[in-house]
N, C-alpha and C. Protein backbone atom coordinates (compact mmCIF):
# COMPACT_ATOMS: atom_id res chain seq x y z
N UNK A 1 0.84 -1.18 0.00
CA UNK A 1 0.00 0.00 0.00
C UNK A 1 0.88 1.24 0.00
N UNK A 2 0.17 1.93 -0.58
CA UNK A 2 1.09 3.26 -0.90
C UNK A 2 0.37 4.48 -0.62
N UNK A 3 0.95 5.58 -0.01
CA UNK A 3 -0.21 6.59 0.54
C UNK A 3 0.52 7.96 0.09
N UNK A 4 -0.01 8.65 -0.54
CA UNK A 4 0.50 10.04 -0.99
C UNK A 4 -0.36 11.25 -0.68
N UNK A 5 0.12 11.81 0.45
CA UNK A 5 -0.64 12.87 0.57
C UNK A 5 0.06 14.34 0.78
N UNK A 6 -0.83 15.23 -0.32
CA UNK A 6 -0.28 16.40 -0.46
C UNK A 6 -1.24 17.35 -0.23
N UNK A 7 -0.87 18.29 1.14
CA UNK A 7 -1.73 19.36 1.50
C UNK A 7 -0.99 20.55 1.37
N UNK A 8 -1.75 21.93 0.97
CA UNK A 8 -1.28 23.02 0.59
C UNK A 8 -1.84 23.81 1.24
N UNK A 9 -1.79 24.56 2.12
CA UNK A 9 -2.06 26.15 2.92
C UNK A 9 -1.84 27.17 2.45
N UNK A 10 -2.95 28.02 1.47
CA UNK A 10 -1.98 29.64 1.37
C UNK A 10 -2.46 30.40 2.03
N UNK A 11 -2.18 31.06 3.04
CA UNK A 11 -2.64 32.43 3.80
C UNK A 11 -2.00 33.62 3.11
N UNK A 12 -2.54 34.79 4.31
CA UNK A 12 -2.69 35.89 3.63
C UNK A 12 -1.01 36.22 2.96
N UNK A 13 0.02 35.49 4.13
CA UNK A 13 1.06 35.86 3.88
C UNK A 13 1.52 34.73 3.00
N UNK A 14 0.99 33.91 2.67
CA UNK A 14 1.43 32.66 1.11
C UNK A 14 2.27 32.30 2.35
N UNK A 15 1.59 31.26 3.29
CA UNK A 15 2.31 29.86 4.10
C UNK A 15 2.03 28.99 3.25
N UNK A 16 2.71 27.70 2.89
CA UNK A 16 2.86 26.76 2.25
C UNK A 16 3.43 25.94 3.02
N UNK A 17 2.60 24.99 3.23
CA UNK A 17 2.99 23.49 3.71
C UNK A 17 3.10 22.62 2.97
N UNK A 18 3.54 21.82 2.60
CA UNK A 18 3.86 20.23 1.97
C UNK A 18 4.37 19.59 2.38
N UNK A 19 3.34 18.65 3.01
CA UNK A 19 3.57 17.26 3.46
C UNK A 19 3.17 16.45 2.01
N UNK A 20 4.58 15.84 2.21
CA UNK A 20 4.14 14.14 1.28
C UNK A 20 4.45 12.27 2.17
N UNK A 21 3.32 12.00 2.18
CA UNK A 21 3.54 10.79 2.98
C UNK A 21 3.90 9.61 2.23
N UNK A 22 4.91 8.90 1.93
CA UNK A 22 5.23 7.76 1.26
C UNK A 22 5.45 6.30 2.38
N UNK A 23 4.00 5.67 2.28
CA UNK A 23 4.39 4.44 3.12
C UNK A 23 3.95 3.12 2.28
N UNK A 24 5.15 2.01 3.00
CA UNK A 24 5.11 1.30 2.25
C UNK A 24 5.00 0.14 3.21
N UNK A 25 4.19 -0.57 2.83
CA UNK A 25 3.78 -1.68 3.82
C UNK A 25 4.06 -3.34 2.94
N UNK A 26 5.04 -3.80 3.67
CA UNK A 26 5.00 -5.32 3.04
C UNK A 26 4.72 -6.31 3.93
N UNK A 27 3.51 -7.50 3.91
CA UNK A 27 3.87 -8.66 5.01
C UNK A 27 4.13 -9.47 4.48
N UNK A 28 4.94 -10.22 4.55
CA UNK A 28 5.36 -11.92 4.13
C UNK A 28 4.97 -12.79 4.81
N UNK A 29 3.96 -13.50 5.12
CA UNK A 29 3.86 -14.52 6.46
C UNK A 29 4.29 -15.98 5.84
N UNK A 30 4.36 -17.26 6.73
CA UNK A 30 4.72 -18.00 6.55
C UNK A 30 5.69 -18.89 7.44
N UNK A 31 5.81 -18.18 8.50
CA UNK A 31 7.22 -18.58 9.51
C UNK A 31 8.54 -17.85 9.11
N UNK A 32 7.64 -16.77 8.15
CA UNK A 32 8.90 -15.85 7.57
C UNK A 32 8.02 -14.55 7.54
N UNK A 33 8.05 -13.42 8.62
CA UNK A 33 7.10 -12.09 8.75
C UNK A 33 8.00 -11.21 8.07
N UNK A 34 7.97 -10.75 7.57
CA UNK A 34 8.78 -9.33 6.60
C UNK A 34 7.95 -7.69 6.64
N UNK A 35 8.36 -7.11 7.67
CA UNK A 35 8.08 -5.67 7.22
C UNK A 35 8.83 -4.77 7.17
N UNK A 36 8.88 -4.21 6.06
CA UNK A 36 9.44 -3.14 5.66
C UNK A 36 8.64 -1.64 5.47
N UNK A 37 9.12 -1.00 6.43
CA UNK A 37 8.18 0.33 6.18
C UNK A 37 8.75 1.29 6.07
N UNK A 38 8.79 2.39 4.83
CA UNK A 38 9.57 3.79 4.64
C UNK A 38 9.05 4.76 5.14
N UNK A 39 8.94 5.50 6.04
CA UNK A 39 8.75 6.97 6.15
C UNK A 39 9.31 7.85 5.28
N UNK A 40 8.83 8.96 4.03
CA UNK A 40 9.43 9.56 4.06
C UNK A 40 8.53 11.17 4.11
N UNK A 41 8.85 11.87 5.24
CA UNK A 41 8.18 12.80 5.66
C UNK A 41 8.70 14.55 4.93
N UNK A 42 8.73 15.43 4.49
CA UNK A 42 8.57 16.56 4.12
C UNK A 42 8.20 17.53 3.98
N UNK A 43 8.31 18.57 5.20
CA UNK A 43 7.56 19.79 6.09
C UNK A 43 8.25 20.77 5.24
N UNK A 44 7.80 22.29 4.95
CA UNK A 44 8.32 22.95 4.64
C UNK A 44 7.04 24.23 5.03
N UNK A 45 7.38 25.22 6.10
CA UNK A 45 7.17 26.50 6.38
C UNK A 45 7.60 27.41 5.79
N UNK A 46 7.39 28.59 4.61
CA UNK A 46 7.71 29.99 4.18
C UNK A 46 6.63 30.85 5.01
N UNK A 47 7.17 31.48 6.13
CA UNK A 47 6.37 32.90 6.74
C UNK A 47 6.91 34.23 5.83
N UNK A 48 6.66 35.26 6.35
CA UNK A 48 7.41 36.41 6.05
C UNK A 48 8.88 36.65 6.37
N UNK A 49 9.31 36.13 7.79
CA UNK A 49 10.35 36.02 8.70
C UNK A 49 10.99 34.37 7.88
N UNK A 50 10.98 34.11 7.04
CA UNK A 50 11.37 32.75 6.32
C UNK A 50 11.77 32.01 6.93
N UNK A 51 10.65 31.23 7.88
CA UNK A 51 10.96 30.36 8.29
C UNK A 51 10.84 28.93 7.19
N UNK A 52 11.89 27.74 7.45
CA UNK A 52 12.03 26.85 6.66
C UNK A 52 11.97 25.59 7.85
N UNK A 53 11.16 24.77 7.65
CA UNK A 53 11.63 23.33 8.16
C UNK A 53 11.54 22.66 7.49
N UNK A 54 12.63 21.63 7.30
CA UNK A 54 12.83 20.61 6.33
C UNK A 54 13.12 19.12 6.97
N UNK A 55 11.73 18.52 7.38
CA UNK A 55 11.89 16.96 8.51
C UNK A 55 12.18 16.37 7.21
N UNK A 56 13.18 15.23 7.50
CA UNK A 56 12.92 14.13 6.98
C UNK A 56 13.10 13.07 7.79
N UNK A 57 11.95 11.91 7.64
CA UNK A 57 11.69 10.84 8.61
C UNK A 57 12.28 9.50 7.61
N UNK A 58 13.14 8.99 7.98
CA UNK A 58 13.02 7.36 7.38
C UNK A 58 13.34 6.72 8.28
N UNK A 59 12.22 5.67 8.31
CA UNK A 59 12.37 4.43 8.99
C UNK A 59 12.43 3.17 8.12
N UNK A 60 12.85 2.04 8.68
CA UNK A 60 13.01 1.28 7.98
C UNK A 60 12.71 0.22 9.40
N UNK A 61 11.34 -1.02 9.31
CA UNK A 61 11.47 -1.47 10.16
C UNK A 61 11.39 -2.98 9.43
N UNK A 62 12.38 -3.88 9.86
CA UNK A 62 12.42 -5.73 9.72
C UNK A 62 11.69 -6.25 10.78
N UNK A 63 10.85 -7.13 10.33
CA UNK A 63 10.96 -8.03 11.35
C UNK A 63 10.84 -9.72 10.51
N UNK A 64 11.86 -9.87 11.11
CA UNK A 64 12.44 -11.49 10.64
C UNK A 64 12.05 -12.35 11.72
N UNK A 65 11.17 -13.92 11.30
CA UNK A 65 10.96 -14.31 12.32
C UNK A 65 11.16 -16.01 11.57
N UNK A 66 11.19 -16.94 12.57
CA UNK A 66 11.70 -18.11 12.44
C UNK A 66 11.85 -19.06 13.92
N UNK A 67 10.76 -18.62 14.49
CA UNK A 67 10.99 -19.09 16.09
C UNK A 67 12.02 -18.05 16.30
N UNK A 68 12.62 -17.34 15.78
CA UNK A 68 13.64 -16.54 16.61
C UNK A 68 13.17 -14.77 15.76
N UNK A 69 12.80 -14.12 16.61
CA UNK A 69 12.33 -12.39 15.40
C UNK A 69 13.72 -11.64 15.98
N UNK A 70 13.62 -11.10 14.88
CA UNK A 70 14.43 -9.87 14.67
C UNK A 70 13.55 -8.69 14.20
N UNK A 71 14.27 -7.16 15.32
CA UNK A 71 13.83 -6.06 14.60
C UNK A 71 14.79 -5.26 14.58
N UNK A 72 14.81 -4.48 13.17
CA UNK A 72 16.01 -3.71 13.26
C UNK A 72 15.41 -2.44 12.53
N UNK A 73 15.16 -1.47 13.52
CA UNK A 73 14.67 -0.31 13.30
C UNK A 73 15.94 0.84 13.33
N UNK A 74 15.68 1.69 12.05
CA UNK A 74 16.69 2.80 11.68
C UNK A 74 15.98 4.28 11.62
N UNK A 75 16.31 4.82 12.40
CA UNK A 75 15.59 6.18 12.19
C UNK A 75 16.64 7.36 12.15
N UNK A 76 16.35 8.09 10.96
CA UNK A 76 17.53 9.00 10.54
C UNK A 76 16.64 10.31 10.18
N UNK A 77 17.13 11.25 11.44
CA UNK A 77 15.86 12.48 11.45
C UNK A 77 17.26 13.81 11.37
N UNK A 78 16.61 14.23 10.03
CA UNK A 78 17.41 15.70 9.82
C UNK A 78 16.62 16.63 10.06
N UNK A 79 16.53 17.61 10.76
CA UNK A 79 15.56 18.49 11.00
C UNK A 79 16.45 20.42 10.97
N UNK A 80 16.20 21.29 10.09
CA UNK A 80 17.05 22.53 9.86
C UNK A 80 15.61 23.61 10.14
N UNK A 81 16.04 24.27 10.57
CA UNK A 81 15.27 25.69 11.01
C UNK A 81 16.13 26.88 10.89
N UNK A 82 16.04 27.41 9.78
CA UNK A 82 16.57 28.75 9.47
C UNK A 82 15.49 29.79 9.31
N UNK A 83 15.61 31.05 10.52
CA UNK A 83 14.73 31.97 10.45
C UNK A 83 15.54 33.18 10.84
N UNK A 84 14.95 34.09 10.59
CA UNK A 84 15.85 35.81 10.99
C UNK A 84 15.60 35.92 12.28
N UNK A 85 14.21 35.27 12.89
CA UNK A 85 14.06 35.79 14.04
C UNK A 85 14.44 34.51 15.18
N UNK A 86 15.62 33.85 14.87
CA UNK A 86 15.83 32.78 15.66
C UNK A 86 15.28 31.77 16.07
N UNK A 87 14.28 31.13 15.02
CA UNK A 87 13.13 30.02 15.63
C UNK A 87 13.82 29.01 16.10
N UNK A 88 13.17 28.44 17.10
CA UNK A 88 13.78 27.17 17.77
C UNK A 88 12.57 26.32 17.98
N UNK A 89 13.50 24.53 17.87
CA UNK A 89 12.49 23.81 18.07
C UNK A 89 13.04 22.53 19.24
N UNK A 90 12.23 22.48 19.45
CA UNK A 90 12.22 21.43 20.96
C UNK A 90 11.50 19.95 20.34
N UNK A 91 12.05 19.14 19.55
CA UNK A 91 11.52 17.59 19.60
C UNK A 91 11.77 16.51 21.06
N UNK A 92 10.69 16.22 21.04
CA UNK A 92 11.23 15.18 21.79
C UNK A 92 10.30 13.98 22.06
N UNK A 93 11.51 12.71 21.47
CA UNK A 93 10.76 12.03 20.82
C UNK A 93 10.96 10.94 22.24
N UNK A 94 9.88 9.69 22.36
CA UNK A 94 9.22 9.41 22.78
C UNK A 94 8.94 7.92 22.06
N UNK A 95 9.73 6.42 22.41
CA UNK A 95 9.43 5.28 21.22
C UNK A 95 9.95 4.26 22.83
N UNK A 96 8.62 3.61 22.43
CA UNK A 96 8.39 2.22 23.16
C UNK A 96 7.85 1.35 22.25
N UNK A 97 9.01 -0.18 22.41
CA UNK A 97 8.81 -1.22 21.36
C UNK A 97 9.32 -2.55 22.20
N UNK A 98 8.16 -3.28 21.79
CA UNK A 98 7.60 -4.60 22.67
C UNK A 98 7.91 -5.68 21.81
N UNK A 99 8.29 -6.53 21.90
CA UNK A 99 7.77 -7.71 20.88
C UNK A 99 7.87 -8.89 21.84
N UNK A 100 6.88 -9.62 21.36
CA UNK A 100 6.34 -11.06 22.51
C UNK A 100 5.79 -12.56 21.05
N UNK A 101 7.24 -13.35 21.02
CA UNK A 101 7.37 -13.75 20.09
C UNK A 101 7.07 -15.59 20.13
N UNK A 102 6.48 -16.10 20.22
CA UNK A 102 5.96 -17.76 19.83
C UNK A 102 5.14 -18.22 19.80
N UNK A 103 5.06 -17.56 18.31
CA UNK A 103 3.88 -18.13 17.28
C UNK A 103 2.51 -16.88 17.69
N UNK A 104 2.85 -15.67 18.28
CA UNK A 104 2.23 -14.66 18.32
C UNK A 104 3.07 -13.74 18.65
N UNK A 105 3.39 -13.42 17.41
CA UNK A 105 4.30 -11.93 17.50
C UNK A 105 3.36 -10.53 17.72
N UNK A 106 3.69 -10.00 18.86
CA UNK A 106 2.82 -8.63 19.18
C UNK A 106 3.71 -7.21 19.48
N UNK A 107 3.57 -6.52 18.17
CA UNK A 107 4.68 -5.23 18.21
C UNK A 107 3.86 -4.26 18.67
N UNK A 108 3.72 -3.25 19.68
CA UNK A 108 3.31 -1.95 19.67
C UNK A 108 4.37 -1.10 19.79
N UNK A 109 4.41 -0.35 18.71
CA UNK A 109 5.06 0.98 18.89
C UNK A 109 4.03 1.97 18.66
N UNK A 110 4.96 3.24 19.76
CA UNK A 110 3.91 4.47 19.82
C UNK A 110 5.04 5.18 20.11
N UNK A 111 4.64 6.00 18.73
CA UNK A 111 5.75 7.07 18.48
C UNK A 111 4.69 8.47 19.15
N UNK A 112 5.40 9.30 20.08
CA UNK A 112 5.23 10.56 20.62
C UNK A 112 5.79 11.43 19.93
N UNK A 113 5.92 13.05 19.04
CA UNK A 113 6.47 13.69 18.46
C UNK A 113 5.86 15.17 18.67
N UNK A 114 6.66 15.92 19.79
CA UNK A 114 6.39 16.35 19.79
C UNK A 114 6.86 18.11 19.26
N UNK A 115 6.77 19.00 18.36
CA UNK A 115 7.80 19.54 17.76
C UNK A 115 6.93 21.40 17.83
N UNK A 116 7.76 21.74 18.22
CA UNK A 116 7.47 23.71 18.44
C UNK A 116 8.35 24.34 18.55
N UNK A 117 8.01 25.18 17.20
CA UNK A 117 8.61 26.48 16.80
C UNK A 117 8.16 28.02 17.49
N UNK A 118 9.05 28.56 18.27
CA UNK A 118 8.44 29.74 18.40
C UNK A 118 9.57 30.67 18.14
N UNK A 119 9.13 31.96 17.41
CA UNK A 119 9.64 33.30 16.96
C UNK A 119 9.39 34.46 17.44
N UNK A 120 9.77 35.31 17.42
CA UNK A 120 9.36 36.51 17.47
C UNK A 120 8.00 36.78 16.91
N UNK A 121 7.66 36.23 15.84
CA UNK A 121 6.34 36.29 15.06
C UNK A 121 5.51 35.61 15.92
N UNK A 122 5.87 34.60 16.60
CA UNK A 122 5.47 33.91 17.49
C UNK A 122 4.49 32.71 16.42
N UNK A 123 5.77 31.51 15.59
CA UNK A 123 4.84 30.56 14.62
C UNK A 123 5.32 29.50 16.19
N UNK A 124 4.05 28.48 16.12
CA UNK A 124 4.05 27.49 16.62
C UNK A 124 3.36 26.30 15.99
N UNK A 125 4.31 25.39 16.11
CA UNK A 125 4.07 23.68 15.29
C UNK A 125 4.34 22.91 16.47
N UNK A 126 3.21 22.28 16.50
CA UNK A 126 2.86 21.43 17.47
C UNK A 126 2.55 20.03 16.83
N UNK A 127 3.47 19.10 16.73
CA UNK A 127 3.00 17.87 15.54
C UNK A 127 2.96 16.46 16.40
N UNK A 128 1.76 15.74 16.98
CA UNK A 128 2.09 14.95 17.97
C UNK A 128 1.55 13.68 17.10
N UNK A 129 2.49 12.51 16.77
CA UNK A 129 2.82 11.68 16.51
C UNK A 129 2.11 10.47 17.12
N UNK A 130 1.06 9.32 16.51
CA UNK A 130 0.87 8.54 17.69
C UNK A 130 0.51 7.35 16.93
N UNK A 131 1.80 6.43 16.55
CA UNK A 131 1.62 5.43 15.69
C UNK A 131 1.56 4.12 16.26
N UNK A 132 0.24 3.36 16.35
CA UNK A 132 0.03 2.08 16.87
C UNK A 132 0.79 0.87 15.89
N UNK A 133 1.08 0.06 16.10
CA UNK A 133 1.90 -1.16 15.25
C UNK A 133 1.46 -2.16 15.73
N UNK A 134 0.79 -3.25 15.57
CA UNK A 134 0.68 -4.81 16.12
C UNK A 134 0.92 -5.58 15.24
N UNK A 135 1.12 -6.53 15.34
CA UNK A 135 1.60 -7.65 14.61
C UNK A 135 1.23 -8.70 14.99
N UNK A 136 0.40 -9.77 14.91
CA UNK A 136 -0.33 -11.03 15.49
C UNK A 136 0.25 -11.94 14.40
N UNK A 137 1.18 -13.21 14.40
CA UNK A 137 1.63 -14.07 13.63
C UNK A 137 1.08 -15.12 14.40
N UNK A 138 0.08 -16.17 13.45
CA UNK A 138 0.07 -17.44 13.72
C UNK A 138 -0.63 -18.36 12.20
N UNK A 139 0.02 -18.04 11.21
CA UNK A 139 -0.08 -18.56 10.06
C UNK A 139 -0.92 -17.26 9.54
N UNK A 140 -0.96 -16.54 10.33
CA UNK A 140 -2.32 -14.83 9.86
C UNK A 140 -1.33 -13.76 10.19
N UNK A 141 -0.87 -13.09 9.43
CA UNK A 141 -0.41 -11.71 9.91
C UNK A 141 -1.48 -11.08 10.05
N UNK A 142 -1.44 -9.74 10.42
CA UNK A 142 -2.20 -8.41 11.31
C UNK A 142 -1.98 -7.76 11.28
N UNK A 143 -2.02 -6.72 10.55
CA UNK A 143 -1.32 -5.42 10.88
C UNK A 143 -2.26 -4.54 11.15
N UNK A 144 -1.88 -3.47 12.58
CA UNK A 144 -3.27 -2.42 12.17
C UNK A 144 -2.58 -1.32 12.59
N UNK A 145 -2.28 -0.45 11.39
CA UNK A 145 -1.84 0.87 11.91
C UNK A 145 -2.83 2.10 12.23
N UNK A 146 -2.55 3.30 12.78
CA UNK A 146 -3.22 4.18 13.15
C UNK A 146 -2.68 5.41 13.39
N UNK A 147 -2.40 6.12 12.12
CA UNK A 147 -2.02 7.32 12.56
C UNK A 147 -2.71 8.95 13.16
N UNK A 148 -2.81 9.53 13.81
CA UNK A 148 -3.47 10.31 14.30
C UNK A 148 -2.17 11.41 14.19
N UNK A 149 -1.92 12.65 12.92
CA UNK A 149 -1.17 13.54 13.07
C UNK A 149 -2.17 14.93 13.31
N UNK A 150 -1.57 15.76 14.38
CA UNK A 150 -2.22 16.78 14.32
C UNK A 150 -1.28 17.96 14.26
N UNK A 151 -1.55 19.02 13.44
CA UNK A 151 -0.46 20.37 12.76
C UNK A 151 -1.40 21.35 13.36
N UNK A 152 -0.62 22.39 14.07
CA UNK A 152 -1.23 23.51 14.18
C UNK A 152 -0.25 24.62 13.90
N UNK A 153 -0.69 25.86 13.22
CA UNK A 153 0.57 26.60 13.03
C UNK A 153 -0.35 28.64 12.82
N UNK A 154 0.27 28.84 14.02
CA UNK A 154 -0.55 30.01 14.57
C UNK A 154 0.58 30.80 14.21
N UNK A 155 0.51 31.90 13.54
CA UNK A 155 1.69 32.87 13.30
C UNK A 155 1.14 34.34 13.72
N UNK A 156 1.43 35.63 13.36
CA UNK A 156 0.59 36.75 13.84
C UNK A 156 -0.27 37.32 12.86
N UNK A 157 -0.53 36.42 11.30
CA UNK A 157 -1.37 36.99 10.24
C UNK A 157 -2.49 35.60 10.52
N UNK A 158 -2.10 34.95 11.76
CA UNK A 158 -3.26 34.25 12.22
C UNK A 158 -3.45 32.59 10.72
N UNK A 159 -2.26 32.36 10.51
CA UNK A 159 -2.48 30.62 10.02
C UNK A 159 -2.48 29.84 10.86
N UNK A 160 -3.39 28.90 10.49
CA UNK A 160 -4.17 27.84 11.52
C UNK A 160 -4.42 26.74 10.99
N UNK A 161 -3.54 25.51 11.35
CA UNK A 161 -3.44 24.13 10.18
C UNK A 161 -3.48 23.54 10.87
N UNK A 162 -5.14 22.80 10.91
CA UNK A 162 -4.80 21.67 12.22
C UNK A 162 -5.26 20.48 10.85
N UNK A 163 -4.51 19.27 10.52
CA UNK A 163 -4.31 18.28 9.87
C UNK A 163 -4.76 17.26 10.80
N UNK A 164 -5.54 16.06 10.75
CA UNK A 164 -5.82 15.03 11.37
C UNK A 164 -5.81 13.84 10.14
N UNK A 165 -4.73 13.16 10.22
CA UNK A 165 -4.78 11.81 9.28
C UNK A 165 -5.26 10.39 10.52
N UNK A 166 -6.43 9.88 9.81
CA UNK A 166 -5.91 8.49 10.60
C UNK A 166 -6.37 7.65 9.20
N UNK A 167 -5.03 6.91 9.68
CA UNK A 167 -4.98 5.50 8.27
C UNK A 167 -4.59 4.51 8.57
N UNK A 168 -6.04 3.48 8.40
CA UNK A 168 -5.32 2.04 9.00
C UNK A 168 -5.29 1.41 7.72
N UNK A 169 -3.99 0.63 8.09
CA UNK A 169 -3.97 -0.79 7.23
C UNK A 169 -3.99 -1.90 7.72
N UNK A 170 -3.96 -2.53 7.12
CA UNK A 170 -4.54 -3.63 7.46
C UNK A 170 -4.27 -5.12 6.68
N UNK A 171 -3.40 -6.04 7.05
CA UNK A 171 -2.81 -6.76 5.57
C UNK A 171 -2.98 -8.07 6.65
């Protein structure tokens, strides 16, 4: 499954957001579970005060199983904030990961993300992250994801982006 989503904001002062979501979901079952999942995430803020954020999220998660699972999760987060008026941002991330493995593999991860910009203009991004993961193996994979993102972005010409995705899959 493949998910592409592109949202655009223009306010008075031409804010532009673009998010593009690229996920990729594979299960292999069999006594052989295979997931592979890409994040690739892409924020971008223009205010007046030019603010820029440029996330990029990739994950990459395995899980290899054989009476014995493996997970090998990679997360490689570049995050740049260049503004005149010194914006700063405070992430702080937040990942608990379980796995309970024979002959019922059960993953929850729940990613917390929490991310704010404030300026002189006074922009604030508030992006809280809350991704469910399970995994039930017993000749049936399971997957049920659930994303719940919420964007808010209050500046002083008053932009206001509150985004709510939830997308389950389900394989």
């Amino acid at each position: 499954m493949m998910y592409i989503i592109q949202q655009r904001v223009i306010s008075d002062q031409q804010c532009r957001i673009s998010v593009m979501y690229i996920i990729q979901q594979g299960v292999i079952s069999d006594q052989q579970c295979r997931i592979s999942v890409m994040y690739i995430i892409q924020q971008r803020v223009i205010s007046d005060q030019q603010c820029r954020i440029s996330v990029m999220y990739i994950i990459q998660q395995r899980v290899i199983s054989d009476q014995q699972y493996r997970i090998s999760v990679m997360y490689i987060i570049q995050q740049r904030v260049i503004s005149d008026q010194q914006c700063r941002i405070s992430v702080m991330y937040i990942i608990q990961q379980g796995v309970i493995s024979d002959q019922q593999c059960r993953i929850s991860v729940m990613y917390i993300i929490q991310q704010r910009v404030i300026s002189d203009q006074q922009c604030r991004i508030s992006v809280m992250y809350i991704i469910q993961q399970r995994v039930i193996n017993d000749q049936q994979c399971r997957i049920s994801v659930m994303y719940i993102i919420q964007q808010r972005v209050i500046s002083d010409q008053q932009c206001r982006i509150s985004v709510m995705y939830i997308i389950q899959q389900r394989a």
